[in-house]
N, C-alpha and C. Protein backbone atom coordinates (compact mmCIF):
# COMPACT_ATOMS: atom_id res chain seq x y z
N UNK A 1 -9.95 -14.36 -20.09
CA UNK A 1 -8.64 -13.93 -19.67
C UNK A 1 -8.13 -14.92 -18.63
N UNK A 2 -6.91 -15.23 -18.89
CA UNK A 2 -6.33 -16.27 -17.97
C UNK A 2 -5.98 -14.94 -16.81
N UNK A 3 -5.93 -16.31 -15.40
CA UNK A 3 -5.23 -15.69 -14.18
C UNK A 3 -3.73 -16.03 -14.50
N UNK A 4 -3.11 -14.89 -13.77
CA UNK A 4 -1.77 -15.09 -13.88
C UNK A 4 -0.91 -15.13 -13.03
N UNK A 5 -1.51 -15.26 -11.61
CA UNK A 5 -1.08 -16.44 -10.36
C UNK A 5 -2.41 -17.11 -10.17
N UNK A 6 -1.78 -18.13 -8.85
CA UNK A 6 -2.43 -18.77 -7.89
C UNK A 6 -3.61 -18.05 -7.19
N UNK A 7 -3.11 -16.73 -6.39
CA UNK A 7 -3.45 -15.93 -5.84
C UNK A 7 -5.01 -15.18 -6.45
N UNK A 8 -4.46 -14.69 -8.11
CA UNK A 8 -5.97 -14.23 -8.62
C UNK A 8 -6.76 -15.50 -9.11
N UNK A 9 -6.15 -16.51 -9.49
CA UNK A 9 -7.09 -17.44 -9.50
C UNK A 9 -7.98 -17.75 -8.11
N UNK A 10 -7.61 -17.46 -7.24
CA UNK A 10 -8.36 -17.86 -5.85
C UNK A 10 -9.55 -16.91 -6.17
N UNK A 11 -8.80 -16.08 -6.01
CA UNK A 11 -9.84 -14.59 -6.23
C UNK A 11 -11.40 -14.27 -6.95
N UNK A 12 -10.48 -14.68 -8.18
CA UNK A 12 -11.66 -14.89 -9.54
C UNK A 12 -12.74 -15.99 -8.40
N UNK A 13 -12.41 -17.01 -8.13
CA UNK A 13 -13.29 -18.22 -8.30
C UNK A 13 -14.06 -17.44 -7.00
N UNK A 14 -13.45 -16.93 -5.55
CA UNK A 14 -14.27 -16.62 -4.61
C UNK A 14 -15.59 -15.29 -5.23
N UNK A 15 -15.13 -14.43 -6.56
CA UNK A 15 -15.62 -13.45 -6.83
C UNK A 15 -16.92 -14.44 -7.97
N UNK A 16 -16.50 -15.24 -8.34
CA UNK A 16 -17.14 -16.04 -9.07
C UNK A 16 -18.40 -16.80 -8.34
N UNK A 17 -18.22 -17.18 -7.29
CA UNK A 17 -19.42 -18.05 -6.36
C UNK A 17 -19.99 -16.96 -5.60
N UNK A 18 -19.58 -15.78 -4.94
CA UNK A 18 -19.93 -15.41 -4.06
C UNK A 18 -20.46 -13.69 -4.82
N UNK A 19 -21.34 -13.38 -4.76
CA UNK A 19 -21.91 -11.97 -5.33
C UNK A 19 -21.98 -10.92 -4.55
N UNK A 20 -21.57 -11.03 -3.05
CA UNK A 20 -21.75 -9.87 -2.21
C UNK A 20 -19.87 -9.99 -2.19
N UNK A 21 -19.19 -10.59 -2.35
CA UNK A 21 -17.50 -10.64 -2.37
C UNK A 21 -16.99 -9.40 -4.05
N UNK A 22 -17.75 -10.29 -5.01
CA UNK A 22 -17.62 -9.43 -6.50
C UNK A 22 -17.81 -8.20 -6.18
N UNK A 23 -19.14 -8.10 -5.65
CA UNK A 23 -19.78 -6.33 -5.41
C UNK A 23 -18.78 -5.24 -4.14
N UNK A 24 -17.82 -6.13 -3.72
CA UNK A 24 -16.95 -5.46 -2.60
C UNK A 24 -15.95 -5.09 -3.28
N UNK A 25 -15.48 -5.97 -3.85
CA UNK A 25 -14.20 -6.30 -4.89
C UNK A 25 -14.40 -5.15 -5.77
N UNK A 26 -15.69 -5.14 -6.15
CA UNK A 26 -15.79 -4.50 -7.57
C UNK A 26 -15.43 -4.43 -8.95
N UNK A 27 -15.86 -5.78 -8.99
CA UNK A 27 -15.74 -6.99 -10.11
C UNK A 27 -16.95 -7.33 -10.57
N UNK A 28 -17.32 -7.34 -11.75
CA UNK A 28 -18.92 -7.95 -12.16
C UNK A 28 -18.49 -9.52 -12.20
N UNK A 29 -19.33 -10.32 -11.53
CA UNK A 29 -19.38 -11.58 -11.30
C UNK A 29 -19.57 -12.32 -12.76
N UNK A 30 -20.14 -11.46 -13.70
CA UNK A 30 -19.97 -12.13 -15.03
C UNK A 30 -18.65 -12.78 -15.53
N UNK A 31 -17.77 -11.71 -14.72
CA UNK A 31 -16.50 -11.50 -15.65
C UNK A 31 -15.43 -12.58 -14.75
N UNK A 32 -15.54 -12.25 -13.15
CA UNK A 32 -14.97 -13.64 -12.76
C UNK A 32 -15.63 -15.08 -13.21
N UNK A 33 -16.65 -15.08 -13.69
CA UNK A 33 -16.93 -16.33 -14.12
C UNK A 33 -16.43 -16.77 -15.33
N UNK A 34 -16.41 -15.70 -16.49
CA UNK A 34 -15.38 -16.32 -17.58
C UNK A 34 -14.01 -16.56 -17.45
N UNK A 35 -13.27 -15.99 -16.37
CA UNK A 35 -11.74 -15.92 -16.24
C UNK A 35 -12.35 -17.29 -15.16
N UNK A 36 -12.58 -17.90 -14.62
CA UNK A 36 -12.40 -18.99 -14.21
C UNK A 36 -12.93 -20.30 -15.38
N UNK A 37 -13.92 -20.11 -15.58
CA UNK A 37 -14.32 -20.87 -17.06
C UNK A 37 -12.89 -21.40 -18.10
N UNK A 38 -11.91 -20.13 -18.28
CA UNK A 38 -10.46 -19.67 -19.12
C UNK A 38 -9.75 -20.39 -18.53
N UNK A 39 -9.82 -20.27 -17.34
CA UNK A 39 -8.39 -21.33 -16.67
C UNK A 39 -9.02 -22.83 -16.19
N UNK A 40 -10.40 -23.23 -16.55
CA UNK A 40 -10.42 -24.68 -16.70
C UNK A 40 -10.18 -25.15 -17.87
N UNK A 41 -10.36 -24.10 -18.68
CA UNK A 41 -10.11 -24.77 -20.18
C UNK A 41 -8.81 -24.99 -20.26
N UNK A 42 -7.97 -24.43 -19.92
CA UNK A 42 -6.39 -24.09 -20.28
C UNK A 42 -5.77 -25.41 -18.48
N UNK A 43 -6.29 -25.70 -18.33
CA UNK A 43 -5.97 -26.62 -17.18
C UNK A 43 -5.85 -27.57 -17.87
N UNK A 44 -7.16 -27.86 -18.20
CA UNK A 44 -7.62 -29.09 -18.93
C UNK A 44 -6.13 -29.65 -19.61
N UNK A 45 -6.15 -28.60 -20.52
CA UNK A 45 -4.82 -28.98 -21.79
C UNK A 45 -3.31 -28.91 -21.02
N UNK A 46 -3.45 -27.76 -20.09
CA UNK A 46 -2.20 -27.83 -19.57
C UNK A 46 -2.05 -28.20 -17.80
N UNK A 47 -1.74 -29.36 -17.46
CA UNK A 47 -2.48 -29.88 -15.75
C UNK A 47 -1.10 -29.57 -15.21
N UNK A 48 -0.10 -28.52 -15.74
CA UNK A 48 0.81 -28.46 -14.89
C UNK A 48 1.03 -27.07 -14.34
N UNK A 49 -0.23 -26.41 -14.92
CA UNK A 49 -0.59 -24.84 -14.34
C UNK A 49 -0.59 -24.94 -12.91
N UNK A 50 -0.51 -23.92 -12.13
CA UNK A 50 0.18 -23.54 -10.59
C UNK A 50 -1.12 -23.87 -10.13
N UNK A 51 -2.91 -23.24 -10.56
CA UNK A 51 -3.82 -23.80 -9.99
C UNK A 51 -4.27 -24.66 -10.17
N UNK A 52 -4.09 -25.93 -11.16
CA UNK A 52 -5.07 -26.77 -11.22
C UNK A 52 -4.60 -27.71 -10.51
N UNK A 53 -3.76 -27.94 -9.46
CA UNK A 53 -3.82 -28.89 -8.59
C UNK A 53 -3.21 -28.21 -6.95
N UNK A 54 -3.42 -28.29 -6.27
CA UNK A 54 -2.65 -27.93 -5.02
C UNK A 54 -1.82 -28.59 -4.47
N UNK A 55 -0.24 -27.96 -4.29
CA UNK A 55 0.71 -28.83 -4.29
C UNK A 55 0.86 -28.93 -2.79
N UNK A 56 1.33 -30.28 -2.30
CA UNK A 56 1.24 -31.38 -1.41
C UNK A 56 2.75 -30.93 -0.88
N UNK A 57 2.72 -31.02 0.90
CA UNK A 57 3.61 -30.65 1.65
C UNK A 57 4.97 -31.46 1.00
N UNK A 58 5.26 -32.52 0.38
CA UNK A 58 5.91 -33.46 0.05
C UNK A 58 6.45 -32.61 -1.20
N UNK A 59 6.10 -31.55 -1.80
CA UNK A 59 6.56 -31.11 -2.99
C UNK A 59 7.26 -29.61 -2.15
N UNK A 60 8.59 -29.15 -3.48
CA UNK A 60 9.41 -28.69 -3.33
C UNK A 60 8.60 -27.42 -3.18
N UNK A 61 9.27 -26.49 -2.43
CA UNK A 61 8.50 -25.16 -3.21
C UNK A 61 9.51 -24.41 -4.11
N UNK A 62 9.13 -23.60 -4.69
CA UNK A 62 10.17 -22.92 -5.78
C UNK A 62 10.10 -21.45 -5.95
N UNK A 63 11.03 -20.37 -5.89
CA UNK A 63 10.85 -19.24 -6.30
C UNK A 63 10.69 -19.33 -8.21
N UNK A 64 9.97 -18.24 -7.95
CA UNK A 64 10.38 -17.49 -9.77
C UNK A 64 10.04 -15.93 -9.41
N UNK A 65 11.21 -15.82 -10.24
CA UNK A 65 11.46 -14.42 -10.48
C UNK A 65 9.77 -13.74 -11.44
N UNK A 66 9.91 -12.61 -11.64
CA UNK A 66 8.82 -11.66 -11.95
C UNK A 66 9.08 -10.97 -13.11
């Protein structure tokens, strides 16, 4: 399952490395590890996704609507 901000992508990956964070969360660490696994794959192909790079004070910021 892809993340679908920035925000749960952080999430996933901290729930993903860290096993006493998952078990707080209450998330099986299995499962943040495939949803981060999902959004390297989909990075890979698409490098203009919101997480696969962190954008640089020099870049605009932008709303989007919901």
């Amino acid at each position: 399952m892809l993340s679908k901000s920035a925000q749960q992508h952080r999430f996933m990956e901290a729930a993903a490395h860290n096993s006493a964070f998952a078990e707080k969360a209450g998330i099986p660490q299995k499962v943040a590890k495939e949803c981060v696994t999902a959004d390297k794959r989909t990075a890979k192909k698409k490098p203009d996704r919101k997480f696969a790079k962190r954008r640089t004070s020099t870049q605009k910021r932008t709303k989007t609507c919901a």
